[in-house]
Protein backbone atom coordinates (compact mmCIF):
# COMPACT_ATOMS: atom_id res chain seq x y z
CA UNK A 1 92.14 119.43 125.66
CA UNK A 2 89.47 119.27 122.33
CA UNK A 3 90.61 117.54 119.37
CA UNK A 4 88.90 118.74 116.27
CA UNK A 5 88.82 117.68 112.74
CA UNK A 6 88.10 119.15 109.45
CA UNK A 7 85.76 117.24 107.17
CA UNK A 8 88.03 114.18 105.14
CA UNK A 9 89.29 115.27 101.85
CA UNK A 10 89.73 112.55 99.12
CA UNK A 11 93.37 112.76 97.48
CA UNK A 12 94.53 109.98 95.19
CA UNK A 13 94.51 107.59 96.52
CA UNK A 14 94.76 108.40 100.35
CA UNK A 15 91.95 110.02 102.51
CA UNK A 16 93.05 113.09 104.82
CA UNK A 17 92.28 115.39 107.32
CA UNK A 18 93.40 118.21 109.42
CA UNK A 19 93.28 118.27 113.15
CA UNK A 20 93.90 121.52 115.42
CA UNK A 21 93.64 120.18 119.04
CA UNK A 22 92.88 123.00 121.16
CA UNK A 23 94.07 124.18 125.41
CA UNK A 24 91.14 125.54 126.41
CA UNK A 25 90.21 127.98 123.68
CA UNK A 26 93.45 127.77 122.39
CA UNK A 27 94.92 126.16 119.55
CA UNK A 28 98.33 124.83 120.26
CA UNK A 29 98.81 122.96 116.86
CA UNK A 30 97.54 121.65 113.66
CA UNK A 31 98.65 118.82 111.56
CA UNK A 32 97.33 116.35 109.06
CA UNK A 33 96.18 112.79 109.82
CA UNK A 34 96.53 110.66 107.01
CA UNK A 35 93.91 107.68 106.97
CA UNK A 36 94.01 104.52 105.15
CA UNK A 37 92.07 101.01 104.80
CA UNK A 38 94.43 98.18 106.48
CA UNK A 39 95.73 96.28 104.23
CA UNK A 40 97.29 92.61 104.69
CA UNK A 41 100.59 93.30 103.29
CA UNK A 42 101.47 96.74 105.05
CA UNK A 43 102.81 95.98 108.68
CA UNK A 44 100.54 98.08 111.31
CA UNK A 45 100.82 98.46 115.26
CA UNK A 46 98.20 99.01 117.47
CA UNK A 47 98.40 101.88 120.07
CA UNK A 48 96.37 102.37 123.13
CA UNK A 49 96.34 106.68 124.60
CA UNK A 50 97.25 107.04 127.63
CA UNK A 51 94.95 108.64 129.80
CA UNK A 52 95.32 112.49 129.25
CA UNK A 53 92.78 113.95 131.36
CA UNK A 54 91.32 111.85 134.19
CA UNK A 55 87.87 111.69 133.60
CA UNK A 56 87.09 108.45 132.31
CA UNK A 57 84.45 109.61 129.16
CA UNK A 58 87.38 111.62 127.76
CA UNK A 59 89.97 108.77 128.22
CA UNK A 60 87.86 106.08 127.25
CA UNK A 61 89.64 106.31 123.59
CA UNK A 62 89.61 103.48 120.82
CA UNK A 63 92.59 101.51 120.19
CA UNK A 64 94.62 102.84 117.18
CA UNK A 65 96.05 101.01 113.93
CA UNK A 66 98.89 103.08 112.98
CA UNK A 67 101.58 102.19 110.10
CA UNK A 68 104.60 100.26 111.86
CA UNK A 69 107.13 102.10 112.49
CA UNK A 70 109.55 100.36 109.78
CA UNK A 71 106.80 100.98 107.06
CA UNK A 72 106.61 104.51 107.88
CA UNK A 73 110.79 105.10 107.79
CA UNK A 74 110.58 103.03 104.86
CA UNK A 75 108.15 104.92 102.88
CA UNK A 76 109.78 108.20 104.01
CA UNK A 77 113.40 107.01 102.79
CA UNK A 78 111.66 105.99 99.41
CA UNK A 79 110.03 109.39 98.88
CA UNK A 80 113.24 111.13 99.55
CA UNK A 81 115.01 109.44 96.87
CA UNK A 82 111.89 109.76 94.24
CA UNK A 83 112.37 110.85 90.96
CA UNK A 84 109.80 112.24 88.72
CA UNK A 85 111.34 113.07 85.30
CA UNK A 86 114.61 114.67 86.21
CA UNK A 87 113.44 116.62 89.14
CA UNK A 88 114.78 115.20 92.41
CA UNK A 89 112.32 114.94 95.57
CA UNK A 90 110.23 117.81 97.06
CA UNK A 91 109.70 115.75 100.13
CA UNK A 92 112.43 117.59 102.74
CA UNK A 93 109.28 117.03 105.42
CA UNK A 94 110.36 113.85 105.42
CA UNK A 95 113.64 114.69 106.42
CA UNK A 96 112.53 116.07 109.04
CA UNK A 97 110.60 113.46 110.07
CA UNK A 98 113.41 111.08 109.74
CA UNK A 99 115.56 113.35 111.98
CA UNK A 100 113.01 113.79 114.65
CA UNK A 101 112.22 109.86 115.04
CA UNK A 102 116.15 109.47 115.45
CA UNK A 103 116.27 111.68 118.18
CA UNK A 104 113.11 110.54 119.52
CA UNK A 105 112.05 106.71 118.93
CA UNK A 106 114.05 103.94 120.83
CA UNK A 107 114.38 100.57 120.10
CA UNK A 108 113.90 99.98 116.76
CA UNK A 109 114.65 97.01 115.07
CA UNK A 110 118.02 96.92 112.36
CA UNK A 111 116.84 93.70 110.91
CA UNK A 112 112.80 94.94 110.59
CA UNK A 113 113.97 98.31 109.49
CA UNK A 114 116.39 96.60 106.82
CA UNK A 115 113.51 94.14 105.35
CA UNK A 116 110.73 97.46 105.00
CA UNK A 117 113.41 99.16 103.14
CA UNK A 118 114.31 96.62 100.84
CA UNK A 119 110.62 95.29 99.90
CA UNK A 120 109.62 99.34 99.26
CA UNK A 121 112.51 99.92 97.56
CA UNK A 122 111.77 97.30 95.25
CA UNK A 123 108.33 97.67 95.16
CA UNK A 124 109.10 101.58 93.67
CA UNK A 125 111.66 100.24 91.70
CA UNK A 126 108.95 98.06 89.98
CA UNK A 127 106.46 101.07 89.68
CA UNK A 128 109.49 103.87 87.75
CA UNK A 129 109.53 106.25 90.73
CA UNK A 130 113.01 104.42 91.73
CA UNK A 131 114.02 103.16 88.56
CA UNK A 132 117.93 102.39 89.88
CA UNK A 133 116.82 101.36 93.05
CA UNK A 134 118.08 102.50 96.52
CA UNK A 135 121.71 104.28 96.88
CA UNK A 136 124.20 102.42 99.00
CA UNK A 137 124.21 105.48 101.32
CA UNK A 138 122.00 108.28 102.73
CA UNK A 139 123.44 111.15 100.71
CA UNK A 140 121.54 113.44 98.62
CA UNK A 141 123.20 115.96 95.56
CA UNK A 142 124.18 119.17 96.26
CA UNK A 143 121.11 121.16 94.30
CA UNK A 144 118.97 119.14 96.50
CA UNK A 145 120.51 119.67 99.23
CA UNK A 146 121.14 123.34 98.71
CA UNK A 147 117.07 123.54 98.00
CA UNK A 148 115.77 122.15 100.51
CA UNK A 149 118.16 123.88 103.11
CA UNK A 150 116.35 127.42 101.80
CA UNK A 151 112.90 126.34 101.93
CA UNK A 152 113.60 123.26 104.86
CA UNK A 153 111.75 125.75 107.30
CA UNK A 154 108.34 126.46 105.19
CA UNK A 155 108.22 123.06 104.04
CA UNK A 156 108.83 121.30 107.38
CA UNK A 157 105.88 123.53 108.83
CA UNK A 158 108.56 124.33 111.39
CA UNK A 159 109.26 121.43 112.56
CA UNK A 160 111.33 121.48 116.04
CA UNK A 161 114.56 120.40 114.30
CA UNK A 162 116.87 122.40 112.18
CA UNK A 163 117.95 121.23 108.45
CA UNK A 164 121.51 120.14 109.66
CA UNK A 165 120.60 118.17 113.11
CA UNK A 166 117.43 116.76 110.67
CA UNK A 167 120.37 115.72 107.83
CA UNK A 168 122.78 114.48 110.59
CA UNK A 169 120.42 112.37 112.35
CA UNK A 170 118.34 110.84 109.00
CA UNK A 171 121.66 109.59 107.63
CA UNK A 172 122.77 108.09 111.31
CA UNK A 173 119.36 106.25 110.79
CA UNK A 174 119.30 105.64 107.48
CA UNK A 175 123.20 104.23 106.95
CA UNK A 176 123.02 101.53 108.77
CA UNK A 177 119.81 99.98 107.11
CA UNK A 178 121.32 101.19 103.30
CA UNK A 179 124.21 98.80 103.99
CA UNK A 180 123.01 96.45 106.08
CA UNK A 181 125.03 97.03 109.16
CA UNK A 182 121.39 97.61 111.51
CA UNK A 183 120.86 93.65 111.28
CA UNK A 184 120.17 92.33 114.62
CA UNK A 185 120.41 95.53 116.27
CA UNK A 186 118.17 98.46 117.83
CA UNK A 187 118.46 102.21 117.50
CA UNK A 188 119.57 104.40 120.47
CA UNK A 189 118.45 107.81 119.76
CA UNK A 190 120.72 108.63 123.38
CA UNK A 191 123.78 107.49 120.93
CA UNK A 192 122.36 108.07 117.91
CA UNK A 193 123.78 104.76 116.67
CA UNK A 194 122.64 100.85 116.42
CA UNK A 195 123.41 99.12 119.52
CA UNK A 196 123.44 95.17 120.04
């Protein structure tokens, strides 16, 4: 397996590229990698690859510093309830994203889940691009809704999850940290719920 990359493109502010690894000759995907500049007050992990061929020169990879988990849901509830003007959100990717971490990522934390939400909340709150803050619950209007369940395919770039099982699974997720309920708990994705 070949990973390749496109040259970075500059957006405002974050830096971006595209990646189509490849199977052989074959390409069997392509997504975008955003890239950033740690910075002291976003939370990051670090994540070693496992070793995906054998040969030691390909597996010797780097060590990774990836946006924590909590960040990431965070920043991806945020968008989702964006508004610019009067225009609701454009980002249903990131419902899809939200349903496909439920389903897929165990063990995360209520209580760290919780805090990222609230200080990002706040912190868009602050900028205008949340000016009433957070809802109490993980429900989006109907013309939202109804949009991005027509275009939920196109703009997910197919994702492997449908619009309802995406919707079902973000607000399992999402509920719990809204109101608080996640605090000293960790997500099942098995049971789709907050266990103790």
């Amino acid at each position: 397996m070949r990973l390749h990359s496109r040259p970075l493109r500059m957006r405002s502010p974050p830096i971006w590229t595209t990646s189509s690894p490849l199977n052989g000759a074959r390409e069997f995907a392509r997504f975008r990698i955003d890239l950033s500049v740690p910075r002291p007050d976003v939370p990051t992990d670090i994540i070693d690859a496992p070793p995906l061929s054998g040969i030691e020169e390909v597996d010797a990879l780097p060590s990774l510093l990836v946006l924590a988990w909590p960040q990431q849901i965070a920043e991806k509830v945020c968008a989702i309830f964006e508004q610019r003007g009067n225009a609701f959100s454009s980002r249903s990717r990131d419902l899809a994203d939200l349903g496909m971490v439920a389903k897929q990522v165990s063990d995360l934390d209520g209580s760290s889940l919780i805090a990222a939400l609230r200080a990002e909340g706040e912190r868009r709150k602050q900028s205008g691009s949340l000016p009433e803050g957070l809802p109490t619950t993980f429900s989006l209007p109907d013309e939202q809704l109804d949009a991005w369940r027509s275009n939920f395919a196109k703009a997910s770039r197919a994702a492997p999850i449908q619009f309802d099982a995406a919707y079902q699974l973000a607000t399992a997720l999402i509920n719990p940290i809204l109101d608080s309920s996640a605090a000293s708990k960790r997500w099942n994705p098995g049971s789709e719920a907050y266990e103790v």
